[in-house]
C-alpha atoms as a PDB file:
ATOM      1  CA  UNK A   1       0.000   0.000   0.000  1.00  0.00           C
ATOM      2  CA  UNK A   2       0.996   3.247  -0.322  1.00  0.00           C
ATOM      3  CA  UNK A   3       2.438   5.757   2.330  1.00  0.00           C
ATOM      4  CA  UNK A   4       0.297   9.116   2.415  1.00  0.00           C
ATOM      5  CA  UNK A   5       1.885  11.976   1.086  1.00  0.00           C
ATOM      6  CA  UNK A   6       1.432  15.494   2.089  1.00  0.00           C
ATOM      7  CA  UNK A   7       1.118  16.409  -1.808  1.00  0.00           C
ATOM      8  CA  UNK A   8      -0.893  16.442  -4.603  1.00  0.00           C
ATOM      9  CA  UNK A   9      -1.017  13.198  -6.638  1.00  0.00           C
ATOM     10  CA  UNK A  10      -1.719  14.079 -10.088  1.00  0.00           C
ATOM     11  CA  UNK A  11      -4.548  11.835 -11.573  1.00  0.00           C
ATOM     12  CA  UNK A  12      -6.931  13.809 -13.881  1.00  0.00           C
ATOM     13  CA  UNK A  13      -8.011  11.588 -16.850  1.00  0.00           C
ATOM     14  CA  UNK A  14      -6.673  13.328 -20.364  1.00  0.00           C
ATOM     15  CA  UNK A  15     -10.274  11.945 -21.715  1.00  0.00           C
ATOM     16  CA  UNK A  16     -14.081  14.087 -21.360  1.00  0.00           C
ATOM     17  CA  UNK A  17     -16.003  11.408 -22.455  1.00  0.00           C
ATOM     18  CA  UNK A  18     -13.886   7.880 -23.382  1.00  0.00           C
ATOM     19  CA  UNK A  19     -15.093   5.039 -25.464  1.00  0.00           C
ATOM     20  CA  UNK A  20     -12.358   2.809 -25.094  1.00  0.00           C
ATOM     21  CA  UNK A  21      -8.683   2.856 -23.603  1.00  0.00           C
ATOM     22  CA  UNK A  22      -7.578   4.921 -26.264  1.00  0.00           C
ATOM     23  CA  UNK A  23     -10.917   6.997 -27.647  1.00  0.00           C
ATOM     24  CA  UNK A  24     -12.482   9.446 -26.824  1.00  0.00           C
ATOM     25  CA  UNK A  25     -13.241  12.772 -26.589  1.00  0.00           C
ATOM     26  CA  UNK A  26      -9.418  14.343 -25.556  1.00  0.00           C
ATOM     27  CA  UNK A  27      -9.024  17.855 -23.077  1.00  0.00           C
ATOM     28  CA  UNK A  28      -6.364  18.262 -25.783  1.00  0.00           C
ATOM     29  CA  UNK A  29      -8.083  17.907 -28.787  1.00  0.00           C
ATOM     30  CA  UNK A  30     -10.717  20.151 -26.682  1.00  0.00           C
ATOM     31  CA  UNK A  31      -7.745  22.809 -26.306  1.00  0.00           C
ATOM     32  CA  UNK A  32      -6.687  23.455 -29.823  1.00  0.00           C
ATOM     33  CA  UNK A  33     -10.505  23.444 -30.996  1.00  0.00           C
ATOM     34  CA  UNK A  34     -11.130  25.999 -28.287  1.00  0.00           C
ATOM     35  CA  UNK A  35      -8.179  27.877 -29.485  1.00  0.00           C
ATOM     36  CA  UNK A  36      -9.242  28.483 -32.834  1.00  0.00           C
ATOM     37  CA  UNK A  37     -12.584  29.090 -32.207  1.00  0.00           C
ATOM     38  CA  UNK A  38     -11.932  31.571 -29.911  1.00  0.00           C
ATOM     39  CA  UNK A  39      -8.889  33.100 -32.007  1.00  0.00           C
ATOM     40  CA  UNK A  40     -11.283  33.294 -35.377  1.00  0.00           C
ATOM     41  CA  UNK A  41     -13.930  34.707 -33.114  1.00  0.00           C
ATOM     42  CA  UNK A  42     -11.544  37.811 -32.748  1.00  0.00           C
ATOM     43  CA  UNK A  43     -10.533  38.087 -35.596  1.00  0.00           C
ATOM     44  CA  UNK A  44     -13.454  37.979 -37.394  1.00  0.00           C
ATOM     45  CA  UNK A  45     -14.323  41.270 -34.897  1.00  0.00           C
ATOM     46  CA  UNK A  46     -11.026  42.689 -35.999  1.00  0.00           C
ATOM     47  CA  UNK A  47     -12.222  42.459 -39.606  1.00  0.00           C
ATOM     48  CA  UNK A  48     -15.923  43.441 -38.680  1.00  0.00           C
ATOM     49  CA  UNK A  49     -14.263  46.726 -37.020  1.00  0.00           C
ATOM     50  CA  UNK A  50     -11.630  47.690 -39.767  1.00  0.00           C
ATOM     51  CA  UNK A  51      -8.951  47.109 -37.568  1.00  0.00           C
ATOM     52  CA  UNK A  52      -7.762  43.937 -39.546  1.00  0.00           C
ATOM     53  CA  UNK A  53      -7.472  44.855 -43.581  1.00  0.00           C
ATOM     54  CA  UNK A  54      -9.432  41.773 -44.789  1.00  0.00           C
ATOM     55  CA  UNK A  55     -12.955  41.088 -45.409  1.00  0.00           C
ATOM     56  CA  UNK A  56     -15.109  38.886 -42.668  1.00  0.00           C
ATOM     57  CA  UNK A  57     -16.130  36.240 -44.556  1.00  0.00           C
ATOM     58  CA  UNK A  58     -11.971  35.693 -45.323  1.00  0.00           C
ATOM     59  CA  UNK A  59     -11.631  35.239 -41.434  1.00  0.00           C
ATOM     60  CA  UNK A  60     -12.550  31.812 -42.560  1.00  0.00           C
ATOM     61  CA  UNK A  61     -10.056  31.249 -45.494  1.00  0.00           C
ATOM     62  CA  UNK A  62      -7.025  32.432 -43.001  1.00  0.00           C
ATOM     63  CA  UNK A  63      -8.392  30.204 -39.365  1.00  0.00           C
ATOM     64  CA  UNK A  64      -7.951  27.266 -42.164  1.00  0.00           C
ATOM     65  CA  UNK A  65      -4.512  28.444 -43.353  1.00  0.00           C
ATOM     66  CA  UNK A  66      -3.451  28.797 -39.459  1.00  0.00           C
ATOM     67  CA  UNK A  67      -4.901  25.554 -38.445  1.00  0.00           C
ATOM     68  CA  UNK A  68      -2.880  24.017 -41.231  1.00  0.00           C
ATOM     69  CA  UNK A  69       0.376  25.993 -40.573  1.00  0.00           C
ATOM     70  CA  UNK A  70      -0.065  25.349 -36.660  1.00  0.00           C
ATOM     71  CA  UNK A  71      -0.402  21.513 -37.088  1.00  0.00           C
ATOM     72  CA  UNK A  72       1.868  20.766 -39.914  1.00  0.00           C
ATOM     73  CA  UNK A  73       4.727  23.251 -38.617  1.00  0.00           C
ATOM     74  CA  UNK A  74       3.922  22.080 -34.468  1.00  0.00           C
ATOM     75  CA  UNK A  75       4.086  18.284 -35.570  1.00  0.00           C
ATOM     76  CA  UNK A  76       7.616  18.893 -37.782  1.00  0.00           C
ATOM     77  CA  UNK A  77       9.126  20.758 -35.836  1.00  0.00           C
ATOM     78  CA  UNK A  78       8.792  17.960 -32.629  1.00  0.00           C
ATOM     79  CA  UNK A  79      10.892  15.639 -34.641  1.00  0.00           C
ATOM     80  CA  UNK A  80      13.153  18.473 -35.935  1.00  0.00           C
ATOM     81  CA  UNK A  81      13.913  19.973 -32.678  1.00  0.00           C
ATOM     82  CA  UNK A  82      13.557  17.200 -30.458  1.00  0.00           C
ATOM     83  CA  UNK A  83      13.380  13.452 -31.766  1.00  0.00           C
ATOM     84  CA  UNK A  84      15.070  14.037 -35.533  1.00  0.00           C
ATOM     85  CA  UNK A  85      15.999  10.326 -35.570  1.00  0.00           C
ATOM     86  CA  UNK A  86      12.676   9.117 -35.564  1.00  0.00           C
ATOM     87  CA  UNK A  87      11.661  10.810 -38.829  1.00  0.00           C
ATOM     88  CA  UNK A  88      14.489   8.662 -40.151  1.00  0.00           C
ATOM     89  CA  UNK A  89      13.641   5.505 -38.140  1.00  0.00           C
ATOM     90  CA  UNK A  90      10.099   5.867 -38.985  1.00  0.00           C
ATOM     91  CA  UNK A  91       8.435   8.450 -41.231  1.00  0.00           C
ATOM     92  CA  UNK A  92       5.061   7.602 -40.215  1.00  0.00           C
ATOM     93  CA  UNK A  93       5.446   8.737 -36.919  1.00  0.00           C
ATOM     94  CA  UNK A  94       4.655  12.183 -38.292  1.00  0.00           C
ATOM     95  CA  UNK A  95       0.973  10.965 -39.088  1.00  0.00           C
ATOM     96  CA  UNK A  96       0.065   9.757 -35.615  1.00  0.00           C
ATOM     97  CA  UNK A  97      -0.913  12.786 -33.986  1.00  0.00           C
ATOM     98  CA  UNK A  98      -3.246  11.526 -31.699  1.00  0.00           C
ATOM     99  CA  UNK A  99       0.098   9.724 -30.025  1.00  0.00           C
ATOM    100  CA  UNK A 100       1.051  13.324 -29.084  1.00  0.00           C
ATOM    101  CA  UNK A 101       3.904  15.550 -29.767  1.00  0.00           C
ATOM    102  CA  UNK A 102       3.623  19.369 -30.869  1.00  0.00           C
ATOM    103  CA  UNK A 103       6.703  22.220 -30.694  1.00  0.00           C
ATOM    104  CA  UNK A 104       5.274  25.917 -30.136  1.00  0.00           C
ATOM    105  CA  UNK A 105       8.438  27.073 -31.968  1.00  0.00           C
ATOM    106  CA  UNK A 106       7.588  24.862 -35.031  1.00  0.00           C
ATOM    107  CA  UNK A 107       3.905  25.681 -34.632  1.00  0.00           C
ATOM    108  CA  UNK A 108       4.868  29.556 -34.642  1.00  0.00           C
ATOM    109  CA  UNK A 109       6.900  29.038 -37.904  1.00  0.00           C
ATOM    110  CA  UNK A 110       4.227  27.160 -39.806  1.00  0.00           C
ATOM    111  CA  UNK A 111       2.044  29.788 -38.864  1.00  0.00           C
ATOM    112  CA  UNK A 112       4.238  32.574 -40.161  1.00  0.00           C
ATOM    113  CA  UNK A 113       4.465  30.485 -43.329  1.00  0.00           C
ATOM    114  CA  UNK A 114       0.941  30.584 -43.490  1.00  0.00           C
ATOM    115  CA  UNK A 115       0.259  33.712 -42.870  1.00  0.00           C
ATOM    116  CA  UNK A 116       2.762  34.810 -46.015  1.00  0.00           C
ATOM    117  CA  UNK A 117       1.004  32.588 -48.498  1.00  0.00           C
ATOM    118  CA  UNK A 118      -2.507  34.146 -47.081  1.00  0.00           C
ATOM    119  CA  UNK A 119      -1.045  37.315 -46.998  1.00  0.00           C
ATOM    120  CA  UNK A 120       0.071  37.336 -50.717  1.00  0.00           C
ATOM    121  CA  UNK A 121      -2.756  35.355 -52.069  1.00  0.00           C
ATOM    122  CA  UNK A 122      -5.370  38.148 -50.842  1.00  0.00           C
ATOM    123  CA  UNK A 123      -2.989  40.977 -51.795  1.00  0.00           C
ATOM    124  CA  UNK A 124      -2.939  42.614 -48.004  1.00  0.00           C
ATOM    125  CA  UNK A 125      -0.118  43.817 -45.398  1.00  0.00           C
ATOM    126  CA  UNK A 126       1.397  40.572 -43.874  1.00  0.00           C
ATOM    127  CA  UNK A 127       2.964  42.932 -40.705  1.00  0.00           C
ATOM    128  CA  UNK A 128      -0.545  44.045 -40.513  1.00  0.00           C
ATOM    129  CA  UNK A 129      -2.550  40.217 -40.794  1.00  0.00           C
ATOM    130  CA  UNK A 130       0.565  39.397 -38.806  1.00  0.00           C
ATOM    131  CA  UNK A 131       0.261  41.917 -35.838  1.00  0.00           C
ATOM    132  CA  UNK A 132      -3.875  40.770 -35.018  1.00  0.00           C
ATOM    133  CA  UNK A 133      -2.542  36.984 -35.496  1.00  0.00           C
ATOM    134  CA  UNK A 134      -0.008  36.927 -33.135  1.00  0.00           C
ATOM    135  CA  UNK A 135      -2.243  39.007 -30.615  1.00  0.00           C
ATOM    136  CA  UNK A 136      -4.404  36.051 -30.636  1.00  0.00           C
ATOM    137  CA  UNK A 137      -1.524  33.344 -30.444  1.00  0.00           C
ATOM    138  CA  UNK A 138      -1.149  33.119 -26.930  1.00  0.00           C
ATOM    139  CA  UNK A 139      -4.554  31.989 -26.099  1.00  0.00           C
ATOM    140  CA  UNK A 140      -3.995  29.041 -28.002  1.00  0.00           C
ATOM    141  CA  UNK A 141      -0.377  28.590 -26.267  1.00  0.00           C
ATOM    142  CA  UNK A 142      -2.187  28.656 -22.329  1.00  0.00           C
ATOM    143  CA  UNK A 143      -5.013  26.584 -23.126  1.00  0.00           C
ATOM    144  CA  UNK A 144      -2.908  23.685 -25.142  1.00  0.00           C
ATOM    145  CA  UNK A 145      -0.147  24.009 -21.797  1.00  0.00           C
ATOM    146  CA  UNK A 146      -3.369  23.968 -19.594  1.00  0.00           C
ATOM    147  CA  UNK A 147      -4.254  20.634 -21.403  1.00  0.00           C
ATOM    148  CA  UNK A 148      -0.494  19.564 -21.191  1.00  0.00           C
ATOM    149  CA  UNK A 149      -1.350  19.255 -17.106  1.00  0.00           C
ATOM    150  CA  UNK A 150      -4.282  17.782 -17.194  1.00  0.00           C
ATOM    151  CA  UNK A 151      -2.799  15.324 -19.418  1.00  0.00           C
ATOM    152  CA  UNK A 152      -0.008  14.638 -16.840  1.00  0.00           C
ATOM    153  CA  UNK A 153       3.042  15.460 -19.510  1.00  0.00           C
ATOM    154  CA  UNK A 154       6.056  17.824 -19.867  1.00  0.00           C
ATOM    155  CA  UNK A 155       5.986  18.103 -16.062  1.00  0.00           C
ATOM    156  CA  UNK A 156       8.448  20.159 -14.374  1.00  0.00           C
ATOM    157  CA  UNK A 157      11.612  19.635 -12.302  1.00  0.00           C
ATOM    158  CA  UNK A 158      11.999  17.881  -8.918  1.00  0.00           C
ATOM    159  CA  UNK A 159      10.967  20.464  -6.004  1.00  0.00           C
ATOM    160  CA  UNK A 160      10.086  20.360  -2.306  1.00  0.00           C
ATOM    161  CA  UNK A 161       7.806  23.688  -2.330  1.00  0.00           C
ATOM    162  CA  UNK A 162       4.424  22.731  -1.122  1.00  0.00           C
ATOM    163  CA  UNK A 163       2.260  23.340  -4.383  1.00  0.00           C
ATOM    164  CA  UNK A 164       4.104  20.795  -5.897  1.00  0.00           C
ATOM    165  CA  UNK A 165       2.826  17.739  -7.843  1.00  0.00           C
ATOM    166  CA  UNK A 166       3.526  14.309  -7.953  1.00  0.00           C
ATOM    167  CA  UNK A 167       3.148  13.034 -11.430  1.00  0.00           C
ATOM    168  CA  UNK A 168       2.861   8.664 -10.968  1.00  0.00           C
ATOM    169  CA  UNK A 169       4.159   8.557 -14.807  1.00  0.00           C
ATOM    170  CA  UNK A 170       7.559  10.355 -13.666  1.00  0.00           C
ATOM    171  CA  UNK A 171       8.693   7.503 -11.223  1.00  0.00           C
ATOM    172  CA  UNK A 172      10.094   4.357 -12.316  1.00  0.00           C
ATOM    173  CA  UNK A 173       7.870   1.281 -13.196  1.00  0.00           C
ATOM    174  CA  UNK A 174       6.653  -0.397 -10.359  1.00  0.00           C
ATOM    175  CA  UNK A 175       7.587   2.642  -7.921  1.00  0.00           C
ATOM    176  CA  UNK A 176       5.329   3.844  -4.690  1.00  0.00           C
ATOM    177  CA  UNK A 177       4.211   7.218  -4.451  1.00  0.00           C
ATOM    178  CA  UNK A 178       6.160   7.541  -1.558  1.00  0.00           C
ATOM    179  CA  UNK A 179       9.194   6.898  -4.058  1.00  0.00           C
ATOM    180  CA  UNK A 180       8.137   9.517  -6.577  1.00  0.00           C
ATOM    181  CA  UNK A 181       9.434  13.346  -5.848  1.00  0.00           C
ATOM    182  CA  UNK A 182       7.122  16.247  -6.441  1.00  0.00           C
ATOM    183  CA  UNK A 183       7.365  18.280  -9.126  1.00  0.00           C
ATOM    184  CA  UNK A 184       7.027  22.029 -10.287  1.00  0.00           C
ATOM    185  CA  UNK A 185       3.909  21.989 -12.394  1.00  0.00           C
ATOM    186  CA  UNK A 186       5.415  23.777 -14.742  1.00  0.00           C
ATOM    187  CA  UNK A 187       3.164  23.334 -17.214  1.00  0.00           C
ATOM    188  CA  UNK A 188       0.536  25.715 -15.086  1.00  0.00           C
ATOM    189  CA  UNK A 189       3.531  28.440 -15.120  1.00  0.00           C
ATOM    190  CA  UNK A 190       3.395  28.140 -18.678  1.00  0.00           C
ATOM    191  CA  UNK A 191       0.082  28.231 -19.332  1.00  0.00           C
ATOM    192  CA  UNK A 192       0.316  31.231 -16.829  1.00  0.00           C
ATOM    193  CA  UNK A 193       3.524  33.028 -18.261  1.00  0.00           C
ATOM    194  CA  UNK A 194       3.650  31.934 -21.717  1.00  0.00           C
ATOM    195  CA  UNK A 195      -0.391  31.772 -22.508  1.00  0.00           C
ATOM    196  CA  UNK A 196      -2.884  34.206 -20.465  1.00  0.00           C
ATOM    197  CA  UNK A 197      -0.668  36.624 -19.209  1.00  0.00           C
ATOM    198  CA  UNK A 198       0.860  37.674 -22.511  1.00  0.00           C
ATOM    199  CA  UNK A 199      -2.760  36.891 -24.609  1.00  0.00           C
ATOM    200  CA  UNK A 200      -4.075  40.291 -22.407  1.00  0.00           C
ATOM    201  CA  UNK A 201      -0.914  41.914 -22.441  1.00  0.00           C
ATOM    202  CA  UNK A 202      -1.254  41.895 -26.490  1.00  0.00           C
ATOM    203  CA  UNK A 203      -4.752  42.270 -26.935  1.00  0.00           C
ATOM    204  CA  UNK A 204      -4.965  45.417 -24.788  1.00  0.00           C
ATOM    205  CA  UNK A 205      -1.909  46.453 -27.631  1.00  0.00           C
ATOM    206  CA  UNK A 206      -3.829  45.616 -30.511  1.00  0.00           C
ATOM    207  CA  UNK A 207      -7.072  46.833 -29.804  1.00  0.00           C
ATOM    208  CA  UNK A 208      -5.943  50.144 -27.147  1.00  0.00           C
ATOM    209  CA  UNK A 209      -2.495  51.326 -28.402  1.00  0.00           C
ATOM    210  CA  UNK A 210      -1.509  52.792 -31.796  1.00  0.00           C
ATOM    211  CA  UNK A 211       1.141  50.498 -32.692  1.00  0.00           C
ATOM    212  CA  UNK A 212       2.795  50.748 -35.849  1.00  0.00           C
ATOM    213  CA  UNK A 213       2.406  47.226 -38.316  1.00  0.00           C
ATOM    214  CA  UNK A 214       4.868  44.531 -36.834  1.00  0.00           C
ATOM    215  CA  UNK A 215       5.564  46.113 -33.712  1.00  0.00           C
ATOM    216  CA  UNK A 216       2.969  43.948 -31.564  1.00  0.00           C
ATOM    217  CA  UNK A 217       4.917  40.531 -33.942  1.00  0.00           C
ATOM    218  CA  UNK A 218       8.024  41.432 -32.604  1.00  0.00           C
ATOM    219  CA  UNK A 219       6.975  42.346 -29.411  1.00  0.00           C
ATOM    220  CA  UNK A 220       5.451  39.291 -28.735  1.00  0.00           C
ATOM    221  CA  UNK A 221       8.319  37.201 -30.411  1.00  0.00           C
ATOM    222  CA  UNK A 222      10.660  38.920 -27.807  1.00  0.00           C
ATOM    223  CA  UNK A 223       8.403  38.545 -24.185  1.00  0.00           C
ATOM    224  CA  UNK A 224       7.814  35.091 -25.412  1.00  0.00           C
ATOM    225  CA  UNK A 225      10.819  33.905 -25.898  1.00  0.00           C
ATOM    226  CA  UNK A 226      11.909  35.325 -22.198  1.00  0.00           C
ATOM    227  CA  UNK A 227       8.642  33.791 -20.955  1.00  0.00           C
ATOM    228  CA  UNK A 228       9.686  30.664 -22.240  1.00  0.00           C
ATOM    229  CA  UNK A 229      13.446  30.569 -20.938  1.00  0.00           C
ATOM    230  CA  UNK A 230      12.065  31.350 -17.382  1.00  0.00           C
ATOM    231  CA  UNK A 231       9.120  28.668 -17.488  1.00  0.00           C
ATOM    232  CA  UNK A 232      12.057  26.304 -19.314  1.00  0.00           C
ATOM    233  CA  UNK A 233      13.770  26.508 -15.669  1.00  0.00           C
ATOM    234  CA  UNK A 234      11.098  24.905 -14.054  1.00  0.00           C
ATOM    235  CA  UNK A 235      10.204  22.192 -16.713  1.00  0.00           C
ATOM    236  CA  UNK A 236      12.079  18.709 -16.610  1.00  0.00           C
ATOM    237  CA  UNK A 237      14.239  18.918 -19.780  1.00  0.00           C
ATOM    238  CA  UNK A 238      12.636  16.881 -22.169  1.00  0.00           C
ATOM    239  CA  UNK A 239      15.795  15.967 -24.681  1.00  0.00           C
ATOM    240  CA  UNK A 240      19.507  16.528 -24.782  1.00  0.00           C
ATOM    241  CA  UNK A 241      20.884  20.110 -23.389  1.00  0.00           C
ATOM    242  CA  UNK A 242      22.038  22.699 -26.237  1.00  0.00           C
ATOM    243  CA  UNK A 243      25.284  24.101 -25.113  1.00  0.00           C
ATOM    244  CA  UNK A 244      24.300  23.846 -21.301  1.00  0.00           C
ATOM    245  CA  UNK A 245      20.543  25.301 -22.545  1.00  0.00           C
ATOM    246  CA  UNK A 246      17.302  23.691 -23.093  1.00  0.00           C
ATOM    247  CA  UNK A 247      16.275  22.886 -26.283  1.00  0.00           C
ATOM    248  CA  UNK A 248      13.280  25.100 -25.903  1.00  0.00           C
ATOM    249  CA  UNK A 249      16.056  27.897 -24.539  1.00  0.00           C
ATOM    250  CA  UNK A 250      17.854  27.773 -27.091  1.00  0.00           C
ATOM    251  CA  UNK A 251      15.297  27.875 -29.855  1.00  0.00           C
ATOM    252  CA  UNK A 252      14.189  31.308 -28.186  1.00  0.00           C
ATOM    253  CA  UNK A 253      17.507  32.572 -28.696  1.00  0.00           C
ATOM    254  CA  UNK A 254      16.286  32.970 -32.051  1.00  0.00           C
ATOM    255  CA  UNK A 255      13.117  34.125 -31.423  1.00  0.00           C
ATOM    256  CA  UNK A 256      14.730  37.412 -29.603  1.00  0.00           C
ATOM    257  CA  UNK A 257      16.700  38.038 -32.849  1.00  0.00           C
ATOM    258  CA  UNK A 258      13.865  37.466 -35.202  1.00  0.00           C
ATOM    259  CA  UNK A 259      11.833  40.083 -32.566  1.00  0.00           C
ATOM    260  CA  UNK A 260      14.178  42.947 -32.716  1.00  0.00           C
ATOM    261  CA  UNK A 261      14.211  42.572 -36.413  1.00  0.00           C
ATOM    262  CA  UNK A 262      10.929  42.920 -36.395  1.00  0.00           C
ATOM    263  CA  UNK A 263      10.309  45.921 -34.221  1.00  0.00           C
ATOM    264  CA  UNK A 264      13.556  47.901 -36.151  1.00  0.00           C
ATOM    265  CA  UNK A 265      12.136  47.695 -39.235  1.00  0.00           C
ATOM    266  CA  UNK A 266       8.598  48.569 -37.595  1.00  0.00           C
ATOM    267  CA  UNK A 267      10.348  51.564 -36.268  1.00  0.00           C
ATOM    268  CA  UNK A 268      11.944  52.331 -39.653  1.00  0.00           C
ATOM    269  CA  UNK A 269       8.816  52.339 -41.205  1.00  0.00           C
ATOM    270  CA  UNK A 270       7.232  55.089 -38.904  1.00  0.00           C
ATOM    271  CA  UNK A 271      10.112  56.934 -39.842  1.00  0.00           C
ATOM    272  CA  UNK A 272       9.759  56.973 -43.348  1.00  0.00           C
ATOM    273  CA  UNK A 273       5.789  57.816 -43.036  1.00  0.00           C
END
C-alpha cells in the first residue's frame, strides 16, 4: 500500500467522455478546438471593425490556413527539434498525432508560413494580418499548456515547495508514491507566463495602443521567448541540453533576434511615413 503523502497526486483523466482505452473525446483535442474558435472569433471582430485589412467572410479562409500551418509546422518541428531520428527511423510517426507531440516554436513558424502565403494570395499587409494573429496566439499557447497538465506530460523539475505535484508517470515502473518526488507543475507556469498573461498583455496592444504594423509581432516574439526561458527553468528537460541550454532555450535565442528585427524595421517604417 501506499504511504500518504502530504502532496498532490496528479490523476486527472486526459479523456471528457472515453469510449475505449484509447478513444475518446481528448481535453487536448478540446484545447486546440477551443483555441481556434476563440482566435477566429476575434478576428473575425477585428475584420468586422476595420482594424484587420481583410474582409469577414476571409476570417474563414485564413483560421484554415493557421490551423494548417499550426499543425503541420507544431508536428515537424517535434521531430526536428527534439526526436530528428525518428523521422528517419520511422516516417510515419509524423501521421500519428493523436500519439502526441507538438513544438510551439515549429507551430509559430508554420504559422508565419501561413500567414505569407494568405497574406500574398489576398494581396494585403502581412505585418498588418501578422500583428492581429499573433495578438491572438497566446490563447492558443495557455489553453494547449493547460491541457499539457491535465494530461499529466512535460511536467516540471523535482521540487520540495508545497504546491508541488507528484506526477505517478515520472517515477520508475513499479515505484510507490512515496518513491516519486514532487514536481514544479510547470506546465501551469506556462500556461500562466507563456499563454494568459501575454494573450491580455497583447490584446490590450492591438485593440488600445496605436502600434505601428509589426511592432505587436516582434513584441510578442521577444516577451515570449523570455517567458519561455524562465518557465524552461522549471520544466524537466525533455531531450539533450544545447550548449548547457534547453532545447526550448535555445530555440528562443532565435526568437529574440527574429523580434528585434521585427520591431527595427517597424520603427523604420514610422520613420519613413
Amino acid at each position: 500500500m501506499d504511504q500518504p503523502t502530504s502532496h498532490w497526486v496528479h490523476d486527472l483523466s486526459p479523456f471528457l467522455v472515453q469510449f475505449s482505452d484509447t478513444l475518446g473525446i481528448r481535453y487536448y483535442g478540446l484545447a486546440y478546438l477551443l483555441g481556434f474558435g476563440l482566435g477566429g472569433w476575434i478576428l473575425f471582430n477585428a475584420a468586422k471593425r476595420r482594424r484587420l485589412d481583410l474582409a469577414p467572410p476571409a476570417v474563414a479562409d485564413l483560421m484554415t490556413a493557421l490551423v494548417i500551418g499550426v499543425i503541420v509546422g507544431g508536428r515537424l518541428g517535434y521531430f526536428v527539434f527534439y526526436e530528428p531520428m525518428t523521422i528517419v527511423r520511422d516516417p510515419l510517426q509524423l501521421l500519428k498525432v493523436w500519439e502526441g507531440g507538438m513544438a510551439s516554436h515549429g507551430g509559430f513558424i508554420g504559422v508565419g508560413v501561413a500567414m505569407a502565403w494568405f497574406a500574398r494570395k489576398h494581396n494585403t499587409s502581412f505585418r498588418g494580418l501578422a500583428d492581429a494573429t499573433i495578438a491572438v496566439a497566446p490563447l492558443g499557447v495557455g489553453l494547449g499548456r493547460t491541457a499539457n497538465f491535465i494530461n499529466g506530460e512535460l511536467w516540471g523539475r523535482v521540487t520540495d515547495v508545497s504546491w508541488g505535484v507528484i506526477f505517478p508517470a515520472s517515477g520508475r515502473a513499479g515505484a510507490s508514491l512515496a518513491e516519486i518526488a514532487p514536481r514544479h507543475p510547470s506546465q501551469i507556469y506556462a500556461a500562466a507566463l507563456e499563454g494568459f498573461l501575454l494573450f491580455g498583455y497583447l490584446q490590450w496592444r492591438y485593440w488600445r495602443t496605436d502600434a505601428q504594423p509589426g511592432r505587436i509581432t516582434g513584441e510578442f516574439l521577444i516577451i515570449y521567448a523570455i517567458a519561455r526561458m524562465i518557465t524552461e527553468m522549471f520544466r524537466e528537460p525533455d531531450a539533450e541540453l544545447i550548449f548547457g541550454l534547453t532545447r526550448g532555450s535555445f530555440y528562443s535565442i532565435f526568437m529574440i533576434v527574429a523580434g528585434l528585427i521585427m520591431i527595427k524595421r517597424s520603427n523604420a517604417l514610422r520613420k519613413t511615413s
